[in-house]
Every structure is written in structure tokens, then in C-alpha cells.
PDB file of N, CA and C in Angstrom:
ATOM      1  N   UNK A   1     -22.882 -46.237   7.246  1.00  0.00           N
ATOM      2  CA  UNK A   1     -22.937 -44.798   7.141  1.00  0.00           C
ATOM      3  C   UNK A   1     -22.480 -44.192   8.458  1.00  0.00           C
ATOM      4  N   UNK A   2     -21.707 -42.904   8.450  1.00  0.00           N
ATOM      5  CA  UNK A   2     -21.154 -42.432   9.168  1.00  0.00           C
ATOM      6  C   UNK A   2     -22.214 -41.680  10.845  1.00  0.00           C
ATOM      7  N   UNK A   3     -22.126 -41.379  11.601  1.00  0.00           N
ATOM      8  CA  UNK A   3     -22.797 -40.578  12.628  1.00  0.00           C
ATOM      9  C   UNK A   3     -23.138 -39.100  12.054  1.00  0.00           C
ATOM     10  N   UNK A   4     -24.170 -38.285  11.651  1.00  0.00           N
ATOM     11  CA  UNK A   4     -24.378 -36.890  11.341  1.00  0.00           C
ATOM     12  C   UNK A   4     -23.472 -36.569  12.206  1.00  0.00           C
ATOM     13  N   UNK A   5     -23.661 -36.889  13.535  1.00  0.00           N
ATOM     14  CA  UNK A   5     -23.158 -35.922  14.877  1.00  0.00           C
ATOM     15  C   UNK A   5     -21.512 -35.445  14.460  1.00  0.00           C
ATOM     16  N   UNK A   6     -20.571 -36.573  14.006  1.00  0.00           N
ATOM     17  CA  UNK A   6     -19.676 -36.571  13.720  1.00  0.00           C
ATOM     18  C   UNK A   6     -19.267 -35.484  12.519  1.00  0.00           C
ATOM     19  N   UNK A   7     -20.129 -35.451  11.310  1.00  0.00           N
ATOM     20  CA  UNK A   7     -19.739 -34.104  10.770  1.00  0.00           C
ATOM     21  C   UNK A   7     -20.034 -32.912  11.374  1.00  0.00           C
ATOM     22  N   UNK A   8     -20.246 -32.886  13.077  1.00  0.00           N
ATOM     23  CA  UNK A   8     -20.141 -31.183  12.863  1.00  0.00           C
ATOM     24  C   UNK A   8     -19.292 -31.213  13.809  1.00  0.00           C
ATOM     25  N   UNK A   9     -18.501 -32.127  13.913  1.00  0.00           N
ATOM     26  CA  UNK A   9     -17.302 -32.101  14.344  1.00  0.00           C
ATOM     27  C   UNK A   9     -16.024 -31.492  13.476  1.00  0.00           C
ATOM     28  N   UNK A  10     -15.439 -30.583  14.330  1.00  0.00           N
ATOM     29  CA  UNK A  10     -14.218 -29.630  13.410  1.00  0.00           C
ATOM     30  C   UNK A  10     -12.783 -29.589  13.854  1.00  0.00           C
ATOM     31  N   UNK A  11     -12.474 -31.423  14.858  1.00  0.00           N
ATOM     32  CA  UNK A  11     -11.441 -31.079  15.154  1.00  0.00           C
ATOM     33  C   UNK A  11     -11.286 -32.774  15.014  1.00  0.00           C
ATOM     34  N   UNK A  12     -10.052 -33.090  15.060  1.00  0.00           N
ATOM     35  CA  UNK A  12      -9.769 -34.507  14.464  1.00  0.00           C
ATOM     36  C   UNK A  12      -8.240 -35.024  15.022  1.00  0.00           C
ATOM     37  N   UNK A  13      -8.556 -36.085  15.651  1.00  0.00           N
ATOM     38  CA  UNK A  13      -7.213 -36.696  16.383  1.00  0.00           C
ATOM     39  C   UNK A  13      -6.130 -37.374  15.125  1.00  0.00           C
ATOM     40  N   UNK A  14      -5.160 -37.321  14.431  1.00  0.00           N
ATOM     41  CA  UNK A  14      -4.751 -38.166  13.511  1.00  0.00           C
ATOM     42  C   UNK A  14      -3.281 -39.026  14.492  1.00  0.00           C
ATOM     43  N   UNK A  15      -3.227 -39.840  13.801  1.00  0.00           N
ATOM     44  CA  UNK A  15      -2.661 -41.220  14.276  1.00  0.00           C
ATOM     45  C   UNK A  15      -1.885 -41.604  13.093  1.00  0.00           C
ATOM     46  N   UNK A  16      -0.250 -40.937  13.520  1.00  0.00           N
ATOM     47  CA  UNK A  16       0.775 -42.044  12.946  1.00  0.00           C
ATOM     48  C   UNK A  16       1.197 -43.112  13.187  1.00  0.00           C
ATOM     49  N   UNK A  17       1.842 -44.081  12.582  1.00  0.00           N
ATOM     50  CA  UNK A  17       2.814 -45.176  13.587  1.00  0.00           C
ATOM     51  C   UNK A  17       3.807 -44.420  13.407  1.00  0.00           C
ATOM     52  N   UNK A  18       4.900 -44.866  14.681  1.00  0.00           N
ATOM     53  CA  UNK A  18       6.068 -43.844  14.956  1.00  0.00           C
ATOM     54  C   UNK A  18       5.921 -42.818  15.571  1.00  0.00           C
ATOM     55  N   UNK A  19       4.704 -42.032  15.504  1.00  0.00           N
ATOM     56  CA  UNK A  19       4.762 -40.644  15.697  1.00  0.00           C
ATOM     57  C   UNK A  19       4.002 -40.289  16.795  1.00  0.00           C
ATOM     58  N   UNK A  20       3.847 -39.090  17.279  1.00  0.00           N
ATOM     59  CA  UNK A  20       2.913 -38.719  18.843  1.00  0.00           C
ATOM     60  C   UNK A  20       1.468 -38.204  17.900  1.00  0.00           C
ATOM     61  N   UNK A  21       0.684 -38.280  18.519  1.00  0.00           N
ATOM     62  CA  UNK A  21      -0.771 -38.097  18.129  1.00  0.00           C
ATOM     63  C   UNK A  21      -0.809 -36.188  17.858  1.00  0.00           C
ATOM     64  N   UNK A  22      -2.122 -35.892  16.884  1.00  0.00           N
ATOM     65  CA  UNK A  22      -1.939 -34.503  16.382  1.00  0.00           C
ATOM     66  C   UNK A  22      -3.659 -34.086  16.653  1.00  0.00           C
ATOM     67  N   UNK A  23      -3.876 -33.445  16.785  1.00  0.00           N
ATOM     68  CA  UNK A  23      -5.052 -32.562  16.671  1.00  0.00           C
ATOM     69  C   UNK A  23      -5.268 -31.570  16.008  1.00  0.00           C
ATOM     70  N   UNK A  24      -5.695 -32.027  14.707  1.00  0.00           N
ATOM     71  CA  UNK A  24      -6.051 -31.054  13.542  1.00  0.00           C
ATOM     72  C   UNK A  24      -7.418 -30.446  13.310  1.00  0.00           C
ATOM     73  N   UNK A  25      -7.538 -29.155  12.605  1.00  0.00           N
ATOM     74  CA  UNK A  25      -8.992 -28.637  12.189  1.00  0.00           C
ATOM     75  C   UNK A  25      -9.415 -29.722  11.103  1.00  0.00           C
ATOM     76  N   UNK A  26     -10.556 -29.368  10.566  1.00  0.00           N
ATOM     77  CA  UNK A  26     -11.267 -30.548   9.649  1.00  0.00           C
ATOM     78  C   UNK A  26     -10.689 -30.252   8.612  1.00  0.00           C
ATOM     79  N   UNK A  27     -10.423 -29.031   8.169  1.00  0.00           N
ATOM     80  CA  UNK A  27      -9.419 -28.715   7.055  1.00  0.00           C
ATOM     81  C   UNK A  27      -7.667 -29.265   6.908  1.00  0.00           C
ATOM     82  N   UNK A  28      -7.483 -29.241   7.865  1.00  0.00           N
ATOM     83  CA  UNK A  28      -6.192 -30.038   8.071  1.00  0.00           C
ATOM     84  C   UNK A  28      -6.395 -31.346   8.073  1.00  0.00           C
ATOM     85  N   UNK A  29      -7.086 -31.525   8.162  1.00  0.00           N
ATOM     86  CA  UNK A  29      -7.469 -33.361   8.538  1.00  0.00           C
ATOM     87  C   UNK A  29      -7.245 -34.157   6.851  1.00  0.00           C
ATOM     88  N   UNK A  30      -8.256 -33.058   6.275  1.00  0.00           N
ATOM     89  CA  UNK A  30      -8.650 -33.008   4.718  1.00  0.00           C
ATOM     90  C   UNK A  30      -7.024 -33.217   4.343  1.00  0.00           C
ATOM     91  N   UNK A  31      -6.291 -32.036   4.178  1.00  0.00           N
ATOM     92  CA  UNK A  31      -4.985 -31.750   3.287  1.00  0.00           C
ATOM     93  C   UNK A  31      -4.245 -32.936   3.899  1.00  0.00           C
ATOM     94  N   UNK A  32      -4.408 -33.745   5.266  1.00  0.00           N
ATOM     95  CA  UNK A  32      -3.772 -34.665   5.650  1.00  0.00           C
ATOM     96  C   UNK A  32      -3.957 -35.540   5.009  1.00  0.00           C
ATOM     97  N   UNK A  33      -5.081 -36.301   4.628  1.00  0.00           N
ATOM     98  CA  UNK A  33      -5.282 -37.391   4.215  1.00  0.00           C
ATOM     99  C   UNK A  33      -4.625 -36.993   2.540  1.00  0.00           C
ATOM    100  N   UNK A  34      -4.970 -36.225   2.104  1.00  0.00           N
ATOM    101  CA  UNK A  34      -5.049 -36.216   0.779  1.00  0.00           C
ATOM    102  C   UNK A  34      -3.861 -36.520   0.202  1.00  0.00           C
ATOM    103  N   UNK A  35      -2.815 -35.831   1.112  1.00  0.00           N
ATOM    104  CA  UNK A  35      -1.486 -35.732   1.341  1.00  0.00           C
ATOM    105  C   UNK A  35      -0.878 -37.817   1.130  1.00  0.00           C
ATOM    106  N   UNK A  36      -1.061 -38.220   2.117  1.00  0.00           N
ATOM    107  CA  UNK A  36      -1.308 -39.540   2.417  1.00  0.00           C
ATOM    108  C   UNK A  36      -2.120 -40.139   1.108  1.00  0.00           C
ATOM    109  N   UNK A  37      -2.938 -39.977   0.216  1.00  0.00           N
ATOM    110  CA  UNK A  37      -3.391 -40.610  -0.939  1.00  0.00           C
ATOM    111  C   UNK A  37      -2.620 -40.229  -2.085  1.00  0.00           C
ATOM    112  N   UNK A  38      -1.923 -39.257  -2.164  1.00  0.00           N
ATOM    113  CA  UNK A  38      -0.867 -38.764  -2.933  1.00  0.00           C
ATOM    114  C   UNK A  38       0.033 -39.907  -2.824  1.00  0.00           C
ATOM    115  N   UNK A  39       0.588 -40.542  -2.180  1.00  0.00           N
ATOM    116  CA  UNK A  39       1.701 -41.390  -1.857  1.00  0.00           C
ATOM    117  C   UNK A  39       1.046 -42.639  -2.260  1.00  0.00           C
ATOM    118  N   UNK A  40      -0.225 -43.096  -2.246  1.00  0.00           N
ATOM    119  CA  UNK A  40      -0.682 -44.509  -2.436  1.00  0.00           C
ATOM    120  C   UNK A  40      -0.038 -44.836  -4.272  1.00  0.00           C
ATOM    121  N   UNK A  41       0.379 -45.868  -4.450  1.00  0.00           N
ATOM    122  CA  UNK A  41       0.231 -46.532  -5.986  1.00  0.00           C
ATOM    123  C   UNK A  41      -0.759 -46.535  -6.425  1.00  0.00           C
ATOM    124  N   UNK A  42      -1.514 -46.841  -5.987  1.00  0.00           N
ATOM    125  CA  UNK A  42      -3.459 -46.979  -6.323  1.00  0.00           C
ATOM    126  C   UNK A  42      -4.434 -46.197  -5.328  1.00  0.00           C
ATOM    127  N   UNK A  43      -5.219 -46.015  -5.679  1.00  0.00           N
ATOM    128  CA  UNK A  43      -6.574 -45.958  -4.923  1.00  0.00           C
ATOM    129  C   UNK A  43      -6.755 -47.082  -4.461  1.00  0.00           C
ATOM    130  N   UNK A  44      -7.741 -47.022  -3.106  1.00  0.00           N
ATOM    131  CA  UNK A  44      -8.504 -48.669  -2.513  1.00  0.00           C
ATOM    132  C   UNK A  44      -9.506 -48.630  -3.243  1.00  0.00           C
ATOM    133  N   UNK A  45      -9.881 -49.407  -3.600  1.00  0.00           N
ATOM    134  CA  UNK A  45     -11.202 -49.679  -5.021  1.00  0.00           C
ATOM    135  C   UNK A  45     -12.572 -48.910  -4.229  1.00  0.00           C
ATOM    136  N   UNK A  46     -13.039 -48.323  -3.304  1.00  0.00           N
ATOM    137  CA  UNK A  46     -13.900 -47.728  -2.926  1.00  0.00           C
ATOM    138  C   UNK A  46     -13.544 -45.995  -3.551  1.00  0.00           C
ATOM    139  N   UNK A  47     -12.652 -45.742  -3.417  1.00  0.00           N
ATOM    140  CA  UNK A  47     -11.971 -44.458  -3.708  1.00  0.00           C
ATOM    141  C   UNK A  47     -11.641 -43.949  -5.098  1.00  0.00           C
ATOM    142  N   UNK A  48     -11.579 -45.009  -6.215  1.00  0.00           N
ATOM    143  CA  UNK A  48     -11.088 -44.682  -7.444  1.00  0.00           C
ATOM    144  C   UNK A  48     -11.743 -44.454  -8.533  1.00  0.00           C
ATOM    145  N   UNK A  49     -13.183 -44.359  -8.022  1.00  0.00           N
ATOM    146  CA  UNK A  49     -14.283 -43.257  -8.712  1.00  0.00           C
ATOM    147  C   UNK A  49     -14.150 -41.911  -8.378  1.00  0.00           C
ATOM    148  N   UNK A  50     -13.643 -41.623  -7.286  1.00  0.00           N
ATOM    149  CA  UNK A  50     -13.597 -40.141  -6.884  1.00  0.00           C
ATOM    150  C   UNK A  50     -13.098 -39.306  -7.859  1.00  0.00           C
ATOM    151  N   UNK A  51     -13.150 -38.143  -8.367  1.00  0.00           N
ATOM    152  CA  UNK A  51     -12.144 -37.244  -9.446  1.00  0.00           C
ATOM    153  C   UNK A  51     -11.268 -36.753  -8.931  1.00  0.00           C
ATOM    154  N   UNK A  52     -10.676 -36.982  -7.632  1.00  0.00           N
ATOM    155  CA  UNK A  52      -9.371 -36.246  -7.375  1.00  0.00           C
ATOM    156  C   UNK A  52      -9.249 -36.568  -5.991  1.00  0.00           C
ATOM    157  N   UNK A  53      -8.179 -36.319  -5.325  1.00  0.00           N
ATOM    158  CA  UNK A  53      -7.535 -36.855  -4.488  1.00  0.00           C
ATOM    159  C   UNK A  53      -8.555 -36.342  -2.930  1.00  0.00           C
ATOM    160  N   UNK A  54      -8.188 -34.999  -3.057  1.00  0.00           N
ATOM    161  CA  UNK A  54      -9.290 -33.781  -2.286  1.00  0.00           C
ATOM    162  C   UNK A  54     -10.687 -35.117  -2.100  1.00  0.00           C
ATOM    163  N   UNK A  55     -11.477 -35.062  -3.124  1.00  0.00           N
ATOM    164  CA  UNK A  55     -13.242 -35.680  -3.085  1.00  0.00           C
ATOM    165  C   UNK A  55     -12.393 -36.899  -2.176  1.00  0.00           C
ATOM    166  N   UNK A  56     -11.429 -38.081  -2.544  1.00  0.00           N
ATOM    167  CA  UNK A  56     -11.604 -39.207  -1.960  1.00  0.00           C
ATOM    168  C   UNK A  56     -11.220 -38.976  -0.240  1.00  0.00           C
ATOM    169  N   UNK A  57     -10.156 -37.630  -0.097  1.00  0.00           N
ATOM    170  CA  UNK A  57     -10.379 -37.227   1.524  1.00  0.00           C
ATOM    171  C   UNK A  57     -11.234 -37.182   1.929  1.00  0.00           C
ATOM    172  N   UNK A  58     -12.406 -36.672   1.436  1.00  0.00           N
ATOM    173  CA  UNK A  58     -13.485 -35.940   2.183  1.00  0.00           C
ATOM    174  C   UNK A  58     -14.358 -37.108   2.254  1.00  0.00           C
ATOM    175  N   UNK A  59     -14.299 -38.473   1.082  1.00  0.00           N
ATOM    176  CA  UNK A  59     -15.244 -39.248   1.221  1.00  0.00           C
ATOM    177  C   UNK A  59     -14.424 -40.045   2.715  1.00  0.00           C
ATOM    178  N   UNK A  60     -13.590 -39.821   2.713  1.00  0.00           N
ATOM    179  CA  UNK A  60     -12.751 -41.102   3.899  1.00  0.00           C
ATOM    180  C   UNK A  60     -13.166 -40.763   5.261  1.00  0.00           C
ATOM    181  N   UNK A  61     -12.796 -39.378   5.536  1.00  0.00           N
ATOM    182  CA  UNK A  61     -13.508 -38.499   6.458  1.00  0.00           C
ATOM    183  C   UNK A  61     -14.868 -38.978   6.599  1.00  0.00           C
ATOM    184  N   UNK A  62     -15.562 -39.009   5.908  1.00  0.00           N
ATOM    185  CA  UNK A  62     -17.265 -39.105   6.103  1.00  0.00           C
ATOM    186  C   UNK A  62     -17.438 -40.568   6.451  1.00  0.00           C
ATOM    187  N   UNK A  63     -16.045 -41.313   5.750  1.00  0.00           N
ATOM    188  CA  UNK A  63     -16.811 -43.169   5.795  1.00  0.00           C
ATOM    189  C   UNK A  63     -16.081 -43.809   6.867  1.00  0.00           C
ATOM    190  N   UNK A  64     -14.829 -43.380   7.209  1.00  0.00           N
ATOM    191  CA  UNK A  64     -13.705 -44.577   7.655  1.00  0.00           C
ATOM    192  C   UNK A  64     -13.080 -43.466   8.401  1.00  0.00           C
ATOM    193  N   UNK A  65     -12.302 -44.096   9.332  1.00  0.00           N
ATOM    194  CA  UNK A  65     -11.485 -43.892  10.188  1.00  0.00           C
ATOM    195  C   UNK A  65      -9.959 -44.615  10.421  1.00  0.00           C
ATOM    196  N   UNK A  66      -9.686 -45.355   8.985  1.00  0.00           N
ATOM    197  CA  UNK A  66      -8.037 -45.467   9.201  1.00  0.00           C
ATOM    198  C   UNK A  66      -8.287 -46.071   7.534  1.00  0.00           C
ATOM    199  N   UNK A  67      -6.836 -46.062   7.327  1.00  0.00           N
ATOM    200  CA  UNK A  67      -6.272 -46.410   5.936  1.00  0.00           C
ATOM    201  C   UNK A  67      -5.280 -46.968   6.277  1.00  0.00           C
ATOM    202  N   UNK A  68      -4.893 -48.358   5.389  1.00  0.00           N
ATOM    203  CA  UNK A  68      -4.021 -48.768   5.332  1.00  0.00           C
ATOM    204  C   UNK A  68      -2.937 -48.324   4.110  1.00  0.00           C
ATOM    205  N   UNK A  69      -1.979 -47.908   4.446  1.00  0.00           N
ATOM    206  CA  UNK A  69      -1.083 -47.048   3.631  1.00  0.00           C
ATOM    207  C   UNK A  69       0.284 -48.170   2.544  1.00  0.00           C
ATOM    208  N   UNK A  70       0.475 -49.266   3.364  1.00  0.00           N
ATOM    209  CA  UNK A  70       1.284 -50.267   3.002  1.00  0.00           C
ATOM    210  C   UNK A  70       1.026 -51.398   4.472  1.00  0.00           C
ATOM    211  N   UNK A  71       1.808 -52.738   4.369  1.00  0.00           N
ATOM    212  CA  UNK A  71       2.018 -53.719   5.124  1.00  0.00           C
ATOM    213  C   UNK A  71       2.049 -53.480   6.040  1.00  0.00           C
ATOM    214  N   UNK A  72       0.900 -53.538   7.015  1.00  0.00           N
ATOM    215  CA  UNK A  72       1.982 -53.236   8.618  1.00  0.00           C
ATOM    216  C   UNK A  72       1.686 -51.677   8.732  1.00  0.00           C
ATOM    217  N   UNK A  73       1.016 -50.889   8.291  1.00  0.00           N
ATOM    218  CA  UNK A  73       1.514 -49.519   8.409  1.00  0.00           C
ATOM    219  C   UNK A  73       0.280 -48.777   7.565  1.00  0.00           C
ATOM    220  N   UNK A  74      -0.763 -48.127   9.287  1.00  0.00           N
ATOM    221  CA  UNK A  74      -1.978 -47.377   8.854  1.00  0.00           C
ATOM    222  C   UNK A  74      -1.889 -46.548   9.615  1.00  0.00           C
ATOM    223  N   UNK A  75      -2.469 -45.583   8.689  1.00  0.00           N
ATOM    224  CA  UNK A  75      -3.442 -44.811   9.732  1.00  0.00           C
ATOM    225  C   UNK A  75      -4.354 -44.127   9.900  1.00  0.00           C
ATOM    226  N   UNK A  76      -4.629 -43.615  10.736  1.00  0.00           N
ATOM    227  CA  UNK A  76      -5.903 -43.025  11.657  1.00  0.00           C
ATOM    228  C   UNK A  76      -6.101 -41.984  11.857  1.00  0.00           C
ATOM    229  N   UNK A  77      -7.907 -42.031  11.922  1.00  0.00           N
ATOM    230  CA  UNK A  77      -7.955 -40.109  12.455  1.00  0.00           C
ATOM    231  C   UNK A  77      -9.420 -40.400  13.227  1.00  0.00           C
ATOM    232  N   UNK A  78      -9.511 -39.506  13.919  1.00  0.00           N
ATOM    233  CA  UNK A  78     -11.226 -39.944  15.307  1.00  0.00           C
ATOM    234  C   UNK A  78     -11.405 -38.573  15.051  1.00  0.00           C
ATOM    235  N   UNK A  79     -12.627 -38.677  15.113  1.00  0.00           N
ATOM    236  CA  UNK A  79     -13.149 -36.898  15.371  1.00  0.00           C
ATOM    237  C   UNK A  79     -13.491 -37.041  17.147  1.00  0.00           C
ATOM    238  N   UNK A  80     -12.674 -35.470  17.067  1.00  0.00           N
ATOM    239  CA  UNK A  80     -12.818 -35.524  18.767  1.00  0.00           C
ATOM    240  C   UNK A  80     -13.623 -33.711  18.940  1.00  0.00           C
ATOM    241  N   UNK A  81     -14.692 -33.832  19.651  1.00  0.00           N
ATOM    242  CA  UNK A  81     -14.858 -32.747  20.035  1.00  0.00           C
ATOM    243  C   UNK A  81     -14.265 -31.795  21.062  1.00  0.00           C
ATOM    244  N   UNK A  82     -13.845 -30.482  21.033  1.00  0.00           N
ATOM    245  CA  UNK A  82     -12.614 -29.917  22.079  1.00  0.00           C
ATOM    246  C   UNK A  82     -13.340 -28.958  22.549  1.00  0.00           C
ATOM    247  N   UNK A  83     -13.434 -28.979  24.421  1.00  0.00           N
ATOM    248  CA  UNK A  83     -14.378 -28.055  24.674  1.00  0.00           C
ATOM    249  C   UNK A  83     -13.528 -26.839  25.129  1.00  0.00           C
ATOM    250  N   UNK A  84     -14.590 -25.412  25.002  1.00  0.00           N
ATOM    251  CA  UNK A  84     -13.836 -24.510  25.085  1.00  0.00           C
ATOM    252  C   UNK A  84     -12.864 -23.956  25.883  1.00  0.00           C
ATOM    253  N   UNK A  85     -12.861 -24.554  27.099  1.00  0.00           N
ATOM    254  CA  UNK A  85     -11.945 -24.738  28.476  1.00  0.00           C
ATOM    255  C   UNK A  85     -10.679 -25.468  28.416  1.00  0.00           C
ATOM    256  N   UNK A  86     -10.606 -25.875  26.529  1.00  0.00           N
ATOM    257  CA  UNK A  86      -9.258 -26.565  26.373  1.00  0.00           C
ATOM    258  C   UNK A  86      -8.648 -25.341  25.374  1.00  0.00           C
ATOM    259  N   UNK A  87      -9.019 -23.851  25.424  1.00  0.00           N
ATOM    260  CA  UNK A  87      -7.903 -23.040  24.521  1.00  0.00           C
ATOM    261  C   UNK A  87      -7.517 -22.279  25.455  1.00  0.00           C
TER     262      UNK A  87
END
């Protein structure tokens, strides 16, 4: 089970391969992943009770911190807290 502390976290590092690192709101984080399960052939058998793409983001968010998307090729998201001296 995940850290409480971590859901009241509202900002989220995501992690491509290839790509430079992003810092998204928790809502973006959400449409990210979901985005990214859109593209899977299947669900990972933890996920394919969910009713829709949206619920299995939000469960991934709460459980895990990377997905493997194909061979060789995952990714990631950390909840990072951003203090106010960083806007």
C-alpha cells in the first residue's frame, strides 16, 4: 500500500525513455497515464477489473510508480513535493 503522505501530493515527476523529465499537476499525471494505457494491447492483469482507463490511472497513481509499456521501454512518475520558492 501506497504512503497517505504521498496522496496529498499534487505535483508529479514523469519519466520518459528518450525524453527530458516533466513536472506535472496530479491531474496531468492522471490524463498522462491514461493516455499511455490507451496505447497498451491489454491491461496488466492488476488493472483489467478497472471500468475504464481514467479508474486504472488513478489506481496506478495510488499503487505503482512505473509501467512497463513494451520490451525495454517504461515508464515512470515520483510524486515530488514543490516548495513555494520554486514559482
Amino acid at each position: 500500500m501506497s504512503d497517505p503522505l504521498i496522496r496529498s501530493c499534487s505535483n508529479y515527476v514523469v519519466l520518459e525513455p528518450g525524453k527530458e523529465e516533466k513536472i506535472l499537476t496530479k491531474d496531468e499525471t492522471l490524463d498522462w497515464l491514461e493516455n499511455w494505457l490507451g496505447q497498451l494491447e491489454e491491461l496488466p492483469k492488476d488493472l483489467v477489473n478497472q471500468v475504464s482507463n481514467k479508474a486504472a490511472a488513478i489506481r496506478l497513481l495510488d499503487t505503482a510508480c512505473d509501467l512497463e509499456i513494451k520490451l525495454g521501454f517504461t515508464i515512470q512518475w515520483f510524486a515530488v513535493r514543490l516548495s513555494s520558492d520554486s514559482y
